[in-house]
C-alpha atoms as a PDB file:
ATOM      1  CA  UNK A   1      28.303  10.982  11.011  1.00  0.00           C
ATOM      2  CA  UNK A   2      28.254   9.221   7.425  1.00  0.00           C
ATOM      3  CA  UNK A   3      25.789   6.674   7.062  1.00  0.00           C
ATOM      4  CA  UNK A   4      26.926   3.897   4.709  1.00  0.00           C
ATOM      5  CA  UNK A   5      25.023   3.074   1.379  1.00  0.00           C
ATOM      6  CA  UNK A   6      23.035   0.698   2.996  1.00  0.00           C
ATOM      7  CA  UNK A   7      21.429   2.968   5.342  1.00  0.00           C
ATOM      8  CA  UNK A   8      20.430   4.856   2.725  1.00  0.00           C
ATOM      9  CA  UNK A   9      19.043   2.234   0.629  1.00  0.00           C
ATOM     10  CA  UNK A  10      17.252   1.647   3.440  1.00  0.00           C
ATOM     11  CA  UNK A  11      15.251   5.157   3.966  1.00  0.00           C
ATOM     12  CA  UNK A  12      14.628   5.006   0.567  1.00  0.00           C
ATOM     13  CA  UNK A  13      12.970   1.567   0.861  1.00  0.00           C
ATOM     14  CA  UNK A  14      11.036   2.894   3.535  1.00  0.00           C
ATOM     15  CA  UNK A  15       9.787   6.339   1.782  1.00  0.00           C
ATOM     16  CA  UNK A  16       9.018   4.372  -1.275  1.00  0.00           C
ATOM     17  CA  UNK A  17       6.628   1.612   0.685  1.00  0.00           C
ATOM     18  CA  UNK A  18       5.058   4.719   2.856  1.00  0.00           C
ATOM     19  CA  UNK A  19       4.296   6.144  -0.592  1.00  0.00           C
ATOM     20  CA  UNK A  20       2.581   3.389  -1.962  1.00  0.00           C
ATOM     21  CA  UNK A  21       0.544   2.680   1.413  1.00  0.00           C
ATOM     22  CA  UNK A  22      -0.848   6.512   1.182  1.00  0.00           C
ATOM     23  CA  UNK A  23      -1.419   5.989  -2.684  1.00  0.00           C
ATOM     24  CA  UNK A  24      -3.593   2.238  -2.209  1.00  0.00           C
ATOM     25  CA  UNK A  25      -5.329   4.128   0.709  1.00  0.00           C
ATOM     26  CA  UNK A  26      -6.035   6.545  -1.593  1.00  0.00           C
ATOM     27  CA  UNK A  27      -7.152   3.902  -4.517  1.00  0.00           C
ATOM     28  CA  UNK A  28      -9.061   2.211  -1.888  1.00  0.00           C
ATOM     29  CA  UNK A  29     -11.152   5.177  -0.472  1.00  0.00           C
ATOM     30  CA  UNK A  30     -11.732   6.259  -4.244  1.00  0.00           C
ATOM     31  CA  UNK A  31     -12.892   2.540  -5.068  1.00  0.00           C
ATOM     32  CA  UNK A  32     -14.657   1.621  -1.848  1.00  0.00           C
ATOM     33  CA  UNK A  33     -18.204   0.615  -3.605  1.00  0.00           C
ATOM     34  CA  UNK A  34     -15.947  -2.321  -6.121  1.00  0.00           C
ATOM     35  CA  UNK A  35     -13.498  -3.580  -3.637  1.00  0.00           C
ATOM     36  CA  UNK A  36     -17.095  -4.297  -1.001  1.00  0.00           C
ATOM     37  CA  UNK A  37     -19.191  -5.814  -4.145  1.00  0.00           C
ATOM     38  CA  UNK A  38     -15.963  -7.750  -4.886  1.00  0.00           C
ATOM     39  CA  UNK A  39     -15.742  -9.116  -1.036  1.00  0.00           C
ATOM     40  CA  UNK A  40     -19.506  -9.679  -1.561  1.00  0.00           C
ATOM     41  CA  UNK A  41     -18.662 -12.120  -4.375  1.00  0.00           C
ATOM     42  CA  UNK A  42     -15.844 -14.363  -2.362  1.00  0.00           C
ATOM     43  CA  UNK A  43     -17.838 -14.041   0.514  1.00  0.00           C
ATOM     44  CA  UNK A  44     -20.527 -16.254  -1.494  1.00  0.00           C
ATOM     45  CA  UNK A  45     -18.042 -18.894  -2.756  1.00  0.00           C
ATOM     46  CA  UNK A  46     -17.353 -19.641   0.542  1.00  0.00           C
END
């Protein structure tokens, strides 16, 4: 079974975005006190 070059651009789309979901989950937890003052801030605006 050879899966054309499309398929594979396609796993590779879909490793890449599942990497950089785990690494801004990752940002987030580490950051978690400036992204809540930050929703603080547009919460006033509104």
């Amino acid at each position: 079974m050879n899966l054309p070059s499309e398929a594979y651009e396609i796993i590779i789309a879909v490793i890449l975005v599942s990497v950089a979901m785990t690494l801004v989950s990752y940002i987030t937890k580490g950051s978690r006190n400036f992204r809540s003052s930050r929703n603080k801030k547009a919460r006033k605006q509104f």
